[in-house]
C-alpha atoms as a PDB file:
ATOM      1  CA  UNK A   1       0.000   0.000   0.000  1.00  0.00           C
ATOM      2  CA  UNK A   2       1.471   3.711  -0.743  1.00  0.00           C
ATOM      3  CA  UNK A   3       2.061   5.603   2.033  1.00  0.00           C
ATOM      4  CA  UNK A   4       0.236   8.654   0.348  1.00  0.00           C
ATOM      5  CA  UNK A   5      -3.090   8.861   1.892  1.00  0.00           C
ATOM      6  CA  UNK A   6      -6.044   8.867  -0.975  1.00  0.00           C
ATOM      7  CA  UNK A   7      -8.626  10.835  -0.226  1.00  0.00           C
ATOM      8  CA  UNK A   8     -12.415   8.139  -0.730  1.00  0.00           C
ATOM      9  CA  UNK A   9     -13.701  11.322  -3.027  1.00  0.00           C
ATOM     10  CA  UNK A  10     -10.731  10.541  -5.491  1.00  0.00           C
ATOM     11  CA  UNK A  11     -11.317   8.550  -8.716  1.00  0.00           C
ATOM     12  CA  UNK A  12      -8.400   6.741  -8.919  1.00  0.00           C
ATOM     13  CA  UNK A  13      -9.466   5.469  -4.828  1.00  0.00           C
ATOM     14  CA  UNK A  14     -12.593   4.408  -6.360  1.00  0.00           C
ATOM     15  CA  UNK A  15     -11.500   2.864  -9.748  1.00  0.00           C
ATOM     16  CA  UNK A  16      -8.534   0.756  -7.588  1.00  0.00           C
ATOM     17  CA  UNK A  17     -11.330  -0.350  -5.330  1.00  0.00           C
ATOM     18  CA  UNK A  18     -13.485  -1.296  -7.785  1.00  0.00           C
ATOM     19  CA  UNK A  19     -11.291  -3.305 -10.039  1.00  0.00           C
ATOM     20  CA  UNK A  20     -10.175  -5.275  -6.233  1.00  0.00           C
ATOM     21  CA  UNK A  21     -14.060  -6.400  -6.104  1.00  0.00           C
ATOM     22  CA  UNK A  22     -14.311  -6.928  -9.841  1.00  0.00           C
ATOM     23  CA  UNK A  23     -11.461  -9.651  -9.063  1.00  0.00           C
ATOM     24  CA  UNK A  24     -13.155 -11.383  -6.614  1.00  0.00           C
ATOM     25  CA  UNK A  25     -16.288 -11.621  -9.181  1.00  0.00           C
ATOM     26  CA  UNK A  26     -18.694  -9.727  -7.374  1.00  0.00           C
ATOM     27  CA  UNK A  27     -21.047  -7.787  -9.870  1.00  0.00           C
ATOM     28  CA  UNK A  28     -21.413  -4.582  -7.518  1.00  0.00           C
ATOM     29  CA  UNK A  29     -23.998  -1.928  -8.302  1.00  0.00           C
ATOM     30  CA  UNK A  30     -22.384   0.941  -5.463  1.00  0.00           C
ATOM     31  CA  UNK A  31     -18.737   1.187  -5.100  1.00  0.00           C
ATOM     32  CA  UNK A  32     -19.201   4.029  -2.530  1.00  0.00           C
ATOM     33  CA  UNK A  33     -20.125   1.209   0.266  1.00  0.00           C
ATOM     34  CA  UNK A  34     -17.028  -1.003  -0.415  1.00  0.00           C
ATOM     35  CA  UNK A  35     -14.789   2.067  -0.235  1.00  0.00           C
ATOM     36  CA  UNK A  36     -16.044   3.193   2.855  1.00  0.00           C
ATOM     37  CA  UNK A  37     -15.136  -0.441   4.106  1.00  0.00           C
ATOM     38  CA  UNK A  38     -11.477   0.198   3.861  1.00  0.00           C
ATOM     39  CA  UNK A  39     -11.790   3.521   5.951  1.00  0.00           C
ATOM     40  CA  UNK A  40     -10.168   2.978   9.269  1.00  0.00           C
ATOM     41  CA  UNK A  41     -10.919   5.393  11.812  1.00  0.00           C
ATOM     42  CA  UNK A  42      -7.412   6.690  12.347  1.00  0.00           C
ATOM     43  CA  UNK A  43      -7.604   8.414   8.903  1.00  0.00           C
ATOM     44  CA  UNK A  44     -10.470  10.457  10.128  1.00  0.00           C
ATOM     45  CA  UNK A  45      -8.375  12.592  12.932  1.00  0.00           C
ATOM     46  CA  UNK A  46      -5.923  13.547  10.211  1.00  0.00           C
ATOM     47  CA  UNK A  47      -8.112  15.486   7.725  1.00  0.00           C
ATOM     48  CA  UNK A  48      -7.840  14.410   5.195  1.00  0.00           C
ATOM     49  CA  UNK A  49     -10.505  11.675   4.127  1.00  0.00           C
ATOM     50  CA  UNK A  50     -14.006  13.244   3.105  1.00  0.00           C
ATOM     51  CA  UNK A  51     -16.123  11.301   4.682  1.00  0.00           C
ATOM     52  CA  UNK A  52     -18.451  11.155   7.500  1.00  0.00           C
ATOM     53  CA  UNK A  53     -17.640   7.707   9.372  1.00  0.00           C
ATOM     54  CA  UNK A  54     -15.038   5.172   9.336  1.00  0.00           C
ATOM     55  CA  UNK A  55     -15.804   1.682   8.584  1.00  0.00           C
ATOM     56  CA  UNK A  56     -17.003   0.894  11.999  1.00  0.00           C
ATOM     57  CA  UNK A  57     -20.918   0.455  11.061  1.00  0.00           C
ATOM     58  CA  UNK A  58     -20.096  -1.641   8.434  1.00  0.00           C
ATOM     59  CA  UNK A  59     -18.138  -3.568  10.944  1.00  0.00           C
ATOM     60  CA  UNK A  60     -20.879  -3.841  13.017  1.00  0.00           C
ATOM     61  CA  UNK A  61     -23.423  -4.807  10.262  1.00  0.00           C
ATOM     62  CA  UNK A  62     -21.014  -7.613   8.511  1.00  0.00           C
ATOM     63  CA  UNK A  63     -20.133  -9.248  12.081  1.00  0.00           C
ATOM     64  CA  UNK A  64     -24.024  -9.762  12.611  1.00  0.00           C
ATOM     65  CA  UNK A  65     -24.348 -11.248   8.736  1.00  0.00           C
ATOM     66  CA  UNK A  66     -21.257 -12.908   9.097  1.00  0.00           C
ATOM     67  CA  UNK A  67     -22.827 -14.963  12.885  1.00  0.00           C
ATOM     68  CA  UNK A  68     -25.918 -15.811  10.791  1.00  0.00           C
ATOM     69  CA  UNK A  69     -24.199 -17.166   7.122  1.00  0.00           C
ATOM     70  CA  UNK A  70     -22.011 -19.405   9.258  1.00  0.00           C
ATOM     71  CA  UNK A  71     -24.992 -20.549  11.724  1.00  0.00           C
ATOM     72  CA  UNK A  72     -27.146 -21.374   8.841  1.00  0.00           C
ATOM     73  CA  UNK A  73     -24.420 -22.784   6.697  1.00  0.00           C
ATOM     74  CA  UNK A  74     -23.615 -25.139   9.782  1.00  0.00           C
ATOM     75  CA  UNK A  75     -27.208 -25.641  11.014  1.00  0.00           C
ATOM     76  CA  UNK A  76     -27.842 -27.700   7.542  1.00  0.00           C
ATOM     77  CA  UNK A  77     -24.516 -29.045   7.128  1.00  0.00           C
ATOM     78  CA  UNK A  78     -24.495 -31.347  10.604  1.00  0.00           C
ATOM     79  CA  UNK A  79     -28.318 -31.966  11.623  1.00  0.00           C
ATOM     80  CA  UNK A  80     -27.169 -34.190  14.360  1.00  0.00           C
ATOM     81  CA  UNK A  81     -24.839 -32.044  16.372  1.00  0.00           C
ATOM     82  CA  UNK A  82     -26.103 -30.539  19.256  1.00  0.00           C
ATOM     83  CA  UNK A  83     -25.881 -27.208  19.790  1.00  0.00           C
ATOM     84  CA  UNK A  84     -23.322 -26.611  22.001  1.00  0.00           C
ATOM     85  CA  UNK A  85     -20.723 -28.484  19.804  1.00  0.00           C
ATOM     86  CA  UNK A  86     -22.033 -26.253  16.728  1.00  0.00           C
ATOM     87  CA  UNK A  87     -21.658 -22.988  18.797  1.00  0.00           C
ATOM     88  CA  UNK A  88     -17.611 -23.988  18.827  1.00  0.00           C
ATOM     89  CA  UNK A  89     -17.703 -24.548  15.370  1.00  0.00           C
ATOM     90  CA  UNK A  90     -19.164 -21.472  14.502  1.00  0.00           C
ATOM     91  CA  UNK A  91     -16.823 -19.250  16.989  1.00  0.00           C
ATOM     92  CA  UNK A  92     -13.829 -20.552  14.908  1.00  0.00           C
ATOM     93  CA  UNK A  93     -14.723 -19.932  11.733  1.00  0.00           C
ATOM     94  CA  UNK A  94     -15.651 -16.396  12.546  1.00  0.00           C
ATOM     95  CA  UNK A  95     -13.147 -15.728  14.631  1.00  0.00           C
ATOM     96  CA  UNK A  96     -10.001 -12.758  14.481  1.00  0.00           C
ATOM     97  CA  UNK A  97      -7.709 -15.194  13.994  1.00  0.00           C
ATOM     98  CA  UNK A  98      -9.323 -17.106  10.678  1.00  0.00           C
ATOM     99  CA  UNK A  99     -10.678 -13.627   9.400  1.00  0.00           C
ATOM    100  CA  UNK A 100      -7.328 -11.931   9.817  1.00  0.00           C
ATOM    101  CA  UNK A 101      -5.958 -14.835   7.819  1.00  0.00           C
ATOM    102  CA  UNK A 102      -8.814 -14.680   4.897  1.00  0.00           C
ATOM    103  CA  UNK A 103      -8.552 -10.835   4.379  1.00  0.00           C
ATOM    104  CA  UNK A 104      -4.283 -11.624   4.014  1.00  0.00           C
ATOM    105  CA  UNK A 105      -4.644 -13.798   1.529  1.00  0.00           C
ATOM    106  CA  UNK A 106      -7.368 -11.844  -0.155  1.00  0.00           C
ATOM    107  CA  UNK A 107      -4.756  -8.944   0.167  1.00  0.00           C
ATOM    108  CA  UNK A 108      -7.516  -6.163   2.013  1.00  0.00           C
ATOM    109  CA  UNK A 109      -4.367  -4.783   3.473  1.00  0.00           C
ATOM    110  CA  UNK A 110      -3.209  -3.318   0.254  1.00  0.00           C
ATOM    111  CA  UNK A 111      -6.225  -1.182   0.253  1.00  0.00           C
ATOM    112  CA  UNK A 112      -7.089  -0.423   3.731  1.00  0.00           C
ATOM    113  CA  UNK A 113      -6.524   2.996   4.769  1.00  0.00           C
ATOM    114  CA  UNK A 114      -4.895   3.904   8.337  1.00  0.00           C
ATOM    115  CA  UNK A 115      -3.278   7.195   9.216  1.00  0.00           C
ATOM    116  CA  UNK A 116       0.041   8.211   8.725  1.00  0.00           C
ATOM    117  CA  UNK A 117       1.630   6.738  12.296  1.00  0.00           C
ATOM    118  CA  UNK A 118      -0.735   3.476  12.061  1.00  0.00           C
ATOM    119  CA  UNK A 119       0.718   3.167   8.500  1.00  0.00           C
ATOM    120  CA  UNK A 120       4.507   3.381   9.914  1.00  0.00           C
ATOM    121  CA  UNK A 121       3.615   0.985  12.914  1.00  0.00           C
ATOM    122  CA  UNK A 122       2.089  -1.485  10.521  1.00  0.00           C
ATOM    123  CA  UNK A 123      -0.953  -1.057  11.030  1.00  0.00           C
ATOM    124  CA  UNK A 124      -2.360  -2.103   8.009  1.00  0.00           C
ATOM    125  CA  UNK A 125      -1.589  -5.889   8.121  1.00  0.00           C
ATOM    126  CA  UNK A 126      -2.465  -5.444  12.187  1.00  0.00           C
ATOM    127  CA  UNK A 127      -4.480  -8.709  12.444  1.00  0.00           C
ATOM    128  CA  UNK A 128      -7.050  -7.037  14.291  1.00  0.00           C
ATOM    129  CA  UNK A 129      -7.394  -4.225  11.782  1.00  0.00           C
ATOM    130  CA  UNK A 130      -7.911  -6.745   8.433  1.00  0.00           C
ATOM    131  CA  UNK A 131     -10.237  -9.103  10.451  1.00  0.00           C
ATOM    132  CA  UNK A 132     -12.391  -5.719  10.937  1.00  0.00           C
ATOM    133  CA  UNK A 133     -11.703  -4.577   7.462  1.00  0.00           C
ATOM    134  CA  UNK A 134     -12.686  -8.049   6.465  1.00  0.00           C
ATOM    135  CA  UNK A 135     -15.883  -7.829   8.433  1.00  0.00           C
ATOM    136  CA  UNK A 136     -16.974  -4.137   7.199  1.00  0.00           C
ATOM    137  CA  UNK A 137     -16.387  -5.456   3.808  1.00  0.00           C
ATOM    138  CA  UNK A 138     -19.172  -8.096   4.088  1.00  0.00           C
ATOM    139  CA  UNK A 139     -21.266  -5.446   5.750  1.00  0.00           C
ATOM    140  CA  UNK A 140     -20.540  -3.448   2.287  1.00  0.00           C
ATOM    141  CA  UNK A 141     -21.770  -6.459  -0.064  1.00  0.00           C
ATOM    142  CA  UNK A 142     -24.775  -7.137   2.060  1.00  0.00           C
ATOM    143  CA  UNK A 143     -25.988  -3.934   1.935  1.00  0.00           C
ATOM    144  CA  UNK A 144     -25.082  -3.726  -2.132  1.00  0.00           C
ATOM    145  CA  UNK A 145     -26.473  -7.021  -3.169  1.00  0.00           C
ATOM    146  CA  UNK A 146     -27.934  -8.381  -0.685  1.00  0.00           C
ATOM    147  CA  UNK A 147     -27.971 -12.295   1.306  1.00  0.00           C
ATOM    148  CA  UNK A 148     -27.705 -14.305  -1.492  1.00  0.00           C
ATOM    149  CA  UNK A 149     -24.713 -12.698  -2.289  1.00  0.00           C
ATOM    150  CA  UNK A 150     -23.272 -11.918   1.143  1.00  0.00           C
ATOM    151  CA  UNK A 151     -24.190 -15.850   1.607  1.00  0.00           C
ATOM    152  CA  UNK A 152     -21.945 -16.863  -1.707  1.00  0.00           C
ATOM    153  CA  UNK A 153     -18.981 -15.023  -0.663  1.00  0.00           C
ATOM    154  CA  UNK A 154     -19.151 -16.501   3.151  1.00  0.00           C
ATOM    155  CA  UNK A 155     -19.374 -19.764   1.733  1.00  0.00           C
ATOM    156  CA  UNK A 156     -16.889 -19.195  -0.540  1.00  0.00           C
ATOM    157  CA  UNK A 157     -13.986 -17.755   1.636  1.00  0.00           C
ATOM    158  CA  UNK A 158     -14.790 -18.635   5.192  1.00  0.00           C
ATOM    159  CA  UNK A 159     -16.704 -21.811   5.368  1.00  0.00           C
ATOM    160  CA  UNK A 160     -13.845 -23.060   3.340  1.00  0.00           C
ATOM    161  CA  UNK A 161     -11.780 -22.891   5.510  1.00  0.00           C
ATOM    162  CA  UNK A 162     -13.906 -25.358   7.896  1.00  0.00           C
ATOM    163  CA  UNK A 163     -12.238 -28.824   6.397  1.00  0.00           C
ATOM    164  CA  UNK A 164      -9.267 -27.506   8.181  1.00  0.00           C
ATOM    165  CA  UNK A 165     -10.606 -26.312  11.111  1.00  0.00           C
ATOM    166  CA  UNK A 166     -12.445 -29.890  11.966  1.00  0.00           C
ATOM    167  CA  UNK A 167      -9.040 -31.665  10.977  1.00  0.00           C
ATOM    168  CA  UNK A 168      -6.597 -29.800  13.573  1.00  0.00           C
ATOM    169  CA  UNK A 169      -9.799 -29.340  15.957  1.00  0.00           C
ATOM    170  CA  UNK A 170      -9.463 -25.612  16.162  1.00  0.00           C
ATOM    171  CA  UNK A 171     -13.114 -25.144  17.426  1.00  0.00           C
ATOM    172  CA  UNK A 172     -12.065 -26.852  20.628  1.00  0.00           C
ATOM    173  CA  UNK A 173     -13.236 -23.521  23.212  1.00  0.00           C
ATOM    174  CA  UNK A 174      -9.512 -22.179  23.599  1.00  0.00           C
ATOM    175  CA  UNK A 175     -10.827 -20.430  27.066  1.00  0.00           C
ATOM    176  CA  UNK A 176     -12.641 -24.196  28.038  1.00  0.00           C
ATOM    177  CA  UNK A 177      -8.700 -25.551  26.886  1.00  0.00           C
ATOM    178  CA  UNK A 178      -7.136 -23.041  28.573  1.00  0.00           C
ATOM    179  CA  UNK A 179      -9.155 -23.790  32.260  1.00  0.00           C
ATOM    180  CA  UNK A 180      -8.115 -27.674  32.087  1.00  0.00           C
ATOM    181  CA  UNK A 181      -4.470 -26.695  31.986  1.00  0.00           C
ATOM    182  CA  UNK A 182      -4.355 -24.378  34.275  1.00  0.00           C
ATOM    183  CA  UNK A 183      -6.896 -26.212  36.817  1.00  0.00           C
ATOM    184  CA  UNK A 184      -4.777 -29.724  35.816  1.00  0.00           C
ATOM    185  CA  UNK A 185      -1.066 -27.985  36.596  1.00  0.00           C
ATOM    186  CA  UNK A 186      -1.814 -24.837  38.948  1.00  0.00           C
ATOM    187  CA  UNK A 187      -5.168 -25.642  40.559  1.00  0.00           C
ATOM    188  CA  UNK A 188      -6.263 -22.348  39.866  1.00  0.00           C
ATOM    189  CA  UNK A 189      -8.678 -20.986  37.067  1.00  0.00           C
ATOM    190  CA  UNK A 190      -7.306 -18.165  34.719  1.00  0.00           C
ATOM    191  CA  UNK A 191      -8.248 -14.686  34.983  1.00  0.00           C
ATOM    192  CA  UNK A 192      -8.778 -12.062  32.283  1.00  0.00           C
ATOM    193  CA  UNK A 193      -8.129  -7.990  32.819  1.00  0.00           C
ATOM    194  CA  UNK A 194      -8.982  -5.411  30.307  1.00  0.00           C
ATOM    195  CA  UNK A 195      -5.756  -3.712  29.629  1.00  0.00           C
ATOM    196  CA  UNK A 196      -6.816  -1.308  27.403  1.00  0.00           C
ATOM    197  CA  UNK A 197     -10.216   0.128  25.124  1.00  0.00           C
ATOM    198  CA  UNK A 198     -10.308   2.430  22.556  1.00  0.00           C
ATOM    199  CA  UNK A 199     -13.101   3.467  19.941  1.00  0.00           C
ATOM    200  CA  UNK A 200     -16.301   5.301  20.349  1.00  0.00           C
ATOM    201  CA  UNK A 201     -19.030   4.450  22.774  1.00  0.00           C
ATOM    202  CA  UNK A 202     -21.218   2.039  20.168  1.00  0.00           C
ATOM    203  CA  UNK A 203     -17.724   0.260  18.397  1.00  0.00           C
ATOM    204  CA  UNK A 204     -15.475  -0.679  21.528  1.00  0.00           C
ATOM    205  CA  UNK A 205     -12.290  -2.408  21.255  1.00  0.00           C
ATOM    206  CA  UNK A 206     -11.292  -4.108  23.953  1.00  0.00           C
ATOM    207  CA  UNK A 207      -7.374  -5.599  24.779  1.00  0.00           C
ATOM    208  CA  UNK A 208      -7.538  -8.229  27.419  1.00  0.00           C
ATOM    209  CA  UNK A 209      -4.812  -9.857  29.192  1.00  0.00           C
ATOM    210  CA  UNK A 210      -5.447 -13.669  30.425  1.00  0.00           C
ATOM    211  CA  UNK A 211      -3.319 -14.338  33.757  1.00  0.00           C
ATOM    212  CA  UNK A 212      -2.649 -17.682  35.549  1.00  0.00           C
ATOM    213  CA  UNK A 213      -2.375 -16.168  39.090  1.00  0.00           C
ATOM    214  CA  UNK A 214      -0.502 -12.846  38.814  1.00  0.00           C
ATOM    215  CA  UNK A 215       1.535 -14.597  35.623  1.00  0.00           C
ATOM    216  CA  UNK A 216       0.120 -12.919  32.028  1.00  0.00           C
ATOM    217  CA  UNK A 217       0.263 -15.633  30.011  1.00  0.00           C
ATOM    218  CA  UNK A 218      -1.639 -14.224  26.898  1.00  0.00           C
ATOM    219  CA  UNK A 219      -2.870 -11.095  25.353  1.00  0.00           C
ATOM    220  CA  UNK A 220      -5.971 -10.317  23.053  1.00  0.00           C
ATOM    221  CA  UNK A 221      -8.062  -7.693  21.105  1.00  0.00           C
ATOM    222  CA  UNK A 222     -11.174  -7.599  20.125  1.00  0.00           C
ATOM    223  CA  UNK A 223     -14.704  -6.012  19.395  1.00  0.00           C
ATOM    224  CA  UNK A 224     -15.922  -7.403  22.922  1.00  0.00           C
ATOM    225  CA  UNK A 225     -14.719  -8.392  25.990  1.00  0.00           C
ATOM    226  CA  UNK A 226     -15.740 -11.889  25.178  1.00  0.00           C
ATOM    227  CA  UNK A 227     -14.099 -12.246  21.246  1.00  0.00           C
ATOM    228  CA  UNK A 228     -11.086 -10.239  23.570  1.00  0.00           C
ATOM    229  CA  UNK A 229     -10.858 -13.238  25.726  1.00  0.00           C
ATOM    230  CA  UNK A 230     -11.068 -15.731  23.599  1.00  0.00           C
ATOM    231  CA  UNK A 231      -7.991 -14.257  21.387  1.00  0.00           C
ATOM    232  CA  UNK A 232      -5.903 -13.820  24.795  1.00  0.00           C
ATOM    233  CA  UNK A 233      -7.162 -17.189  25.467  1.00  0.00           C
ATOM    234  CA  UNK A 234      -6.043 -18.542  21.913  1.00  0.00           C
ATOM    235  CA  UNK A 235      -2.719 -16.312  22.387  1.00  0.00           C
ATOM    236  CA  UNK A 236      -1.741 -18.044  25.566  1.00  0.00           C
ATOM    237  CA  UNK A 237      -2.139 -21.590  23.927  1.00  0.00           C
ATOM    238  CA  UNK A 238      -0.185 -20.891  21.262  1.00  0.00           C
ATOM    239  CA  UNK A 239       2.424 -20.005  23.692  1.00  0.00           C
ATOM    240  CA  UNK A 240       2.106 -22.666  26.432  1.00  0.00           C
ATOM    241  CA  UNK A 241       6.307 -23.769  26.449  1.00  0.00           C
ATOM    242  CA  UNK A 242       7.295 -19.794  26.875  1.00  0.00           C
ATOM    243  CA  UNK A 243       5.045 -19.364  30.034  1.00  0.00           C
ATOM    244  CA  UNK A 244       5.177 -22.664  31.439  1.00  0.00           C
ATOM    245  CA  UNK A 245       8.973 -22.502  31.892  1.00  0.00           C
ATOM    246  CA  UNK A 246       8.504 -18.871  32.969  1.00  0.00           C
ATOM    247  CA  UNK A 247       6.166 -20.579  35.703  1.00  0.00           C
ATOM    248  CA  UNK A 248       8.473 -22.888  36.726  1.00  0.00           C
ATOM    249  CA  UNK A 249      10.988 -20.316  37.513  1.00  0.00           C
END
């Protein structure tokens, strides 16, 4: 991505957004919607983007499309699991993590647009910044053409990725995972403390630290405090041998 900052008003912004959806074969009718999708709200305190929200809404619309796709998708798919089991199913495929890695490999971080400083930091291929981009983006195509094709594009690039999911049993509850460790080796049950929000009063973001008695053994972000544990709880398993031999210490 160029470091110049393009205002959404420009032609060119427009044009390179539109020929990004025309590659992923969606027949859009409104470009404005999926250009508004790539507006992160740090570009807003600078100035220089015209517009009157970040992408934020659409966040918040494509999260709620995105829950019922996948629920739907999974409800017909496996009639004889019970709930509970499809609830875990569901949480992975929609989670950060496996959005973060869709919207990378769909490249949204080549056309998201952070400020100036977010740019520098990396802020654009921030995990939590192209699972939200990749979220808003939905919001934009529901809104544009509708379920049908909101349901396509799901099915397409996120229940996909289920095959893998069931293999390596990534919709094992990482927080559920998490508690048998720590109850098994500590007898104690993790803790979680917000470290940290940011974002207006109706699009929190929440960065949540999971502890195993006064040990931090995991960090997470997310759009709750719930999705914010489950990432810290996620983080900490993926680093069980680093804090485990800090532990022992």
């Amino acid at each position: 991505m160029s470091k110049k900052i393009v205002s959404i008003s420009s032609k060119a912004f427009e044009e390179k957004i539109g020929t990004f959806v025309s590659s992923l074969e969606i027949p859009y009718k409104n470009i404005t919607g999926y250009c508004l999708a790539f507006i992160h709200r740090s570009v807003l305190n600078e100035n220089i983007i015209h517009v009157p929200e970040s992408n934020e809404r659409l966040e918040f619309l494509g999260d709620a499309v995105l829950e019922l796709i996948s629920t739907e998708l999974l409800f017909h798919a496996f009639p004889d699991k019970p709930e509970g089991e499809l609830t875990d199913i569901r949480s992975a495929l929609v989670r950060g993590k496996n959005l973060a890695s869709i919207g990378l490999q769909l490249h949204l971080q080549d056309y998201v647009l952070v400020s100036k400083g977010e740019l520098l930091a990396g802020g654009n291929t921030n995990p939590y910044i192209v699972a939200n981009t990749f979220e808003a983006f939905l919001g934009a195509l529901y809104l544009d053409l509708g379920y049908t094709e909101a349901k396509a594009f799901v099915d397409k690039y996120v229940y996909s990725t289920l095959s893998e999911i069931l293999e390596k049993q990534l919709y094992v509850d990482p927080k559920s995972y998490l508690q048998e460790i720590s109850q098994a080796k500590y007898n104690t049950t993790p803790t979680y403390n917000v470290l940290g929000e940011s974002g207006s009063d109706h699009s929190k973001s929440y960065t949540v630290g999971a502890y195993i008695g006064t040990t931090q053994v995991g960090t997470g972000a997310g759009s709750s405090k719930k999705k914010a544990q489950q990432e810290a709880a996620e983080n900490a398993l993926s680093q069980q041998k680093v804090w485990e031999n800090t532990m022992k210490k």
